[in-house]
C-alpha atoms as a PDB file:
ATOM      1  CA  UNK A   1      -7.579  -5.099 -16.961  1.00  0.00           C
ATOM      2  CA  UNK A   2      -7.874  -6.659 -13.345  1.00  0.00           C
ATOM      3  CA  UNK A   3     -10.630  -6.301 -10.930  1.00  0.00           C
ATOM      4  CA  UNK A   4      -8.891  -3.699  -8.407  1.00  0.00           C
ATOM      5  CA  UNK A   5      -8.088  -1.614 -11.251  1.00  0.00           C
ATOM      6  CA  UNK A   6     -12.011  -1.827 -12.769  1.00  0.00           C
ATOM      7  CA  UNK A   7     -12.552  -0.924  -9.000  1.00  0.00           C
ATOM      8  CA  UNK A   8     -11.196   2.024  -8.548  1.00  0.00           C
ATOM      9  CA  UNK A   9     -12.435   3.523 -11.710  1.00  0.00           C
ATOM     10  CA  UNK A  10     -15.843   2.414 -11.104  1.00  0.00           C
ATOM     11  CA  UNK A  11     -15.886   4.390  -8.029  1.00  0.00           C
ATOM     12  CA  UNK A  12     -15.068   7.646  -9.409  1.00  0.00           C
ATOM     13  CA  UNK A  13     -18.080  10.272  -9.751  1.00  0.00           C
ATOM     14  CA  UNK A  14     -18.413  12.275 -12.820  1.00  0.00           C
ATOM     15  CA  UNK A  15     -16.485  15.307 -10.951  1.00  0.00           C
ATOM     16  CA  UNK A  16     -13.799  12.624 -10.071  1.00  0.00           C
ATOM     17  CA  UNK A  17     -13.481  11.951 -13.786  1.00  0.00           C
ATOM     18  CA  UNK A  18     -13.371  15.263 -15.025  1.00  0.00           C
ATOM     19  CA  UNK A  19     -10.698  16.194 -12.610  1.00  0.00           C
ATOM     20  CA  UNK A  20      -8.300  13.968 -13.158  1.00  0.00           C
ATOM     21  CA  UNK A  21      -8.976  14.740 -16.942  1.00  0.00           C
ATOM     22  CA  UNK A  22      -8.452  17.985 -16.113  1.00  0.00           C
ATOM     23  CA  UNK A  23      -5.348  17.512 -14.075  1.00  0.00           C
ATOM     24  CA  UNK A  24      -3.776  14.716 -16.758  1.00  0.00           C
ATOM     25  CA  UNK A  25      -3.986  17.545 -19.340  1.00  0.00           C
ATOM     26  CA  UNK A  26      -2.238  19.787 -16.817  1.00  0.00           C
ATOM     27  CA  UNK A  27       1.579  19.799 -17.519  1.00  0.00           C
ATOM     28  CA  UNK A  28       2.487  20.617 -13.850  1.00  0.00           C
ATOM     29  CA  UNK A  29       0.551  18.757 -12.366  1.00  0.00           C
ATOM     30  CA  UNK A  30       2.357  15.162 -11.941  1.00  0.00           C
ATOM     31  CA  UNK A  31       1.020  11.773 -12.066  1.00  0.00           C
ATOM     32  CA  UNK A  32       2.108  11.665  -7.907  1.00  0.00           C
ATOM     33  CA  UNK A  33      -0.317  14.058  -7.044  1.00  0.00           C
ATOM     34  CA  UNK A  34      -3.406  12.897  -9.249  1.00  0.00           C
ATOM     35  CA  UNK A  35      -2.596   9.879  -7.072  1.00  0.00           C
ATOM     36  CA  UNK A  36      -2.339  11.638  -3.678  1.00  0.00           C
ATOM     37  CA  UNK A  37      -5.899  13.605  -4.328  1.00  0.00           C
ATOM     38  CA  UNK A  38      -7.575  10.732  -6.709  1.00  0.00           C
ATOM     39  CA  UNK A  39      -5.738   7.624  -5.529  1.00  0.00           C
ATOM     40  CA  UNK A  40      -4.940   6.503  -9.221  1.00  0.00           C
ATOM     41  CA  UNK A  41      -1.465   5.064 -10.363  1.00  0.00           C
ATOM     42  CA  UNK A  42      -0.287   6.571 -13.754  1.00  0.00           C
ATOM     43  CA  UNK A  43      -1.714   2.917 -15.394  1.00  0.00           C
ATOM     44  CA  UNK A  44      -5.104   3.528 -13.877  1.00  0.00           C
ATOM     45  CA  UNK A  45      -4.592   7.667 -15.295  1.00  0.00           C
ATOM     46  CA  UNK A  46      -4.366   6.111 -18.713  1.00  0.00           C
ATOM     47  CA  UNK A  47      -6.932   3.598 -18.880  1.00  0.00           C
ATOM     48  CA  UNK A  48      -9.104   6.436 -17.680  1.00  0.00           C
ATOM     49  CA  UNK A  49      -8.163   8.471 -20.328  1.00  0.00           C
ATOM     50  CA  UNK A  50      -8.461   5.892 -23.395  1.00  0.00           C
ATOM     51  CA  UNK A  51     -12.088   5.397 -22.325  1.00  0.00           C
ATOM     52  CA  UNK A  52     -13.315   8.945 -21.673  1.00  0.00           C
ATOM     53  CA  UNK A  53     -11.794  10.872 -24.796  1.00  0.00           C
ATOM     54  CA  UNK A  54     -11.802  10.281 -28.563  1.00  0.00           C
ATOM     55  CA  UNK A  55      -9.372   8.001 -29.494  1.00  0.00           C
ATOM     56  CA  UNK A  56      -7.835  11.217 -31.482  1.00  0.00           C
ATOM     57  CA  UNK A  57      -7.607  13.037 -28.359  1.00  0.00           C
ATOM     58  CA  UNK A  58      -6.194  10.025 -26.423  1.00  0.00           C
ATOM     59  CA  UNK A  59      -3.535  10.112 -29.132  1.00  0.00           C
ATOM     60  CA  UNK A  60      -2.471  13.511 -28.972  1.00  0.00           C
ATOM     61  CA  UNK A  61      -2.804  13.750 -24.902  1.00  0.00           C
ATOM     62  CA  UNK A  62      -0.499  10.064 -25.421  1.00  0.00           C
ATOM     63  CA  UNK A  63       1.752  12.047 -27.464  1.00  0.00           C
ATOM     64  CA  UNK A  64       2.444  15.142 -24.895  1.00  0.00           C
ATOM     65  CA  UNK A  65       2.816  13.346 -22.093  1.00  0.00           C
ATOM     66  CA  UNK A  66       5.644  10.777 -23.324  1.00  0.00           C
ATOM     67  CA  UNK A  67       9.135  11.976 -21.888  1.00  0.00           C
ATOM     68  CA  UNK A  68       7.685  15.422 -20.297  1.00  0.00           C
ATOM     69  CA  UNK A  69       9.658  15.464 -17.261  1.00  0.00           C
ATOM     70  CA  UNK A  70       7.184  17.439 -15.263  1.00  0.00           C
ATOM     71  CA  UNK A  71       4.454  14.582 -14.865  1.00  0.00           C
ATOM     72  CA  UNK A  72       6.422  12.586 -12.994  1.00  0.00           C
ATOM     73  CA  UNK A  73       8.344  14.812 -10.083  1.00  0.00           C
ATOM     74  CA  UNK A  74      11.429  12.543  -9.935  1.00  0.00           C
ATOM     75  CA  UNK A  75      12.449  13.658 -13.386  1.00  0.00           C
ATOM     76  CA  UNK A  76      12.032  17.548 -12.833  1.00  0.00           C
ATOM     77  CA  UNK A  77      14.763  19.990 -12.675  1.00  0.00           C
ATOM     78  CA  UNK A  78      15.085  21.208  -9.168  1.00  0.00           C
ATOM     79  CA  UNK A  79      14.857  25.008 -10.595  1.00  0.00           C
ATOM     80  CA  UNK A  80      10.911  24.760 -11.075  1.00  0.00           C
ATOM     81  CA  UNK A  81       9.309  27.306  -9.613  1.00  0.00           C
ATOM     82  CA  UNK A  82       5.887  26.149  -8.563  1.00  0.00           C
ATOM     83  CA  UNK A  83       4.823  23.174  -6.656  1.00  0.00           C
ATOM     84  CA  UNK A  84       1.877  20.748  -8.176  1.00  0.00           C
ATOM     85  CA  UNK A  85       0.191  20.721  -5.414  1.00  0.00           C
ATOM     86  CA  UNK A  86      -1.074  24.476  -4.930  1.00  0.00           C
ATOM     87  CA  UNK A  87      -1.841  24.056  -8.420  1.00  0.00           C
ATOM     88  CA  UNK A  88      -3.924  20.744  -7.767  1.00  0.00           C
ATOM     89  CA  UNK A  89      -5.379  21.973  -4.395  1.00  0.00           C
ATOM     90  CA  UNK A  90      -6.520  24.982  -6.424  1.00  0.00           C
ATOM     91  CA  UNK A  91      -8.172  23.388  -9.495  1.00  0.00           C
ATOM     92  CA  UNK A  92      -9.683  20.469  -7.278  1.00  0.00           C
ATOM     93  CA  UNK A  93     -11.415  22.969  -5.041  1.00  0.00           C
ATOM     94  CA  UNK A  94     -13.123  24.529  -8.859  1.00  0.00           C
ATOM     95  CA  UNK A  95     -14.768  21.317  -9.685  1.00  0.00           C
END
């Protein structure tokens, strides 16, 4: 891991971290919008989430998140009916 990335995860409060946990677990909220409010890349999202949770949590989260199109908003079916960021503004404003 390279110094910006140790960076920017060193400079995340507890509420920081428990958001973005919060918001990883979150199917619709994408991986774009944790990095609009948090300012972490998808890479930075995972290394976050190996070192806060059990590795048997890591696993499973690892699990659900490969191919689900609605983490990443390029892949999601223009039908969707709600937008990631109410849903983000919303649960931010509860931590």
């Amino acid at each position: 891991m390279n110094a910006e990335h140790l960076d920017r995860l060193a400079g995340l409060t507890q509420g920081d971290i428990s958001a973005v946990i919060q918001m990883a677990w979150e199917d619709r909220t994408s991986f774009e919008t944790i990095h609009e409010r948090i300012g972490l890349s998808e890479s930075d999202v995972i290394r976050l989430m190996r070192s806060e949770l059990n590795p048997s949590s890591f696993i499973l989260w690892r699990m659900r998140m490969k191919g689900r199109a609605t983490k990443h908003r390029a892949l999601r079916s223009p039908d969707m009916k709600y937008a990631d960021r109410d849903i983000a503004d919303h649960r931010r404003a509860n931590c």
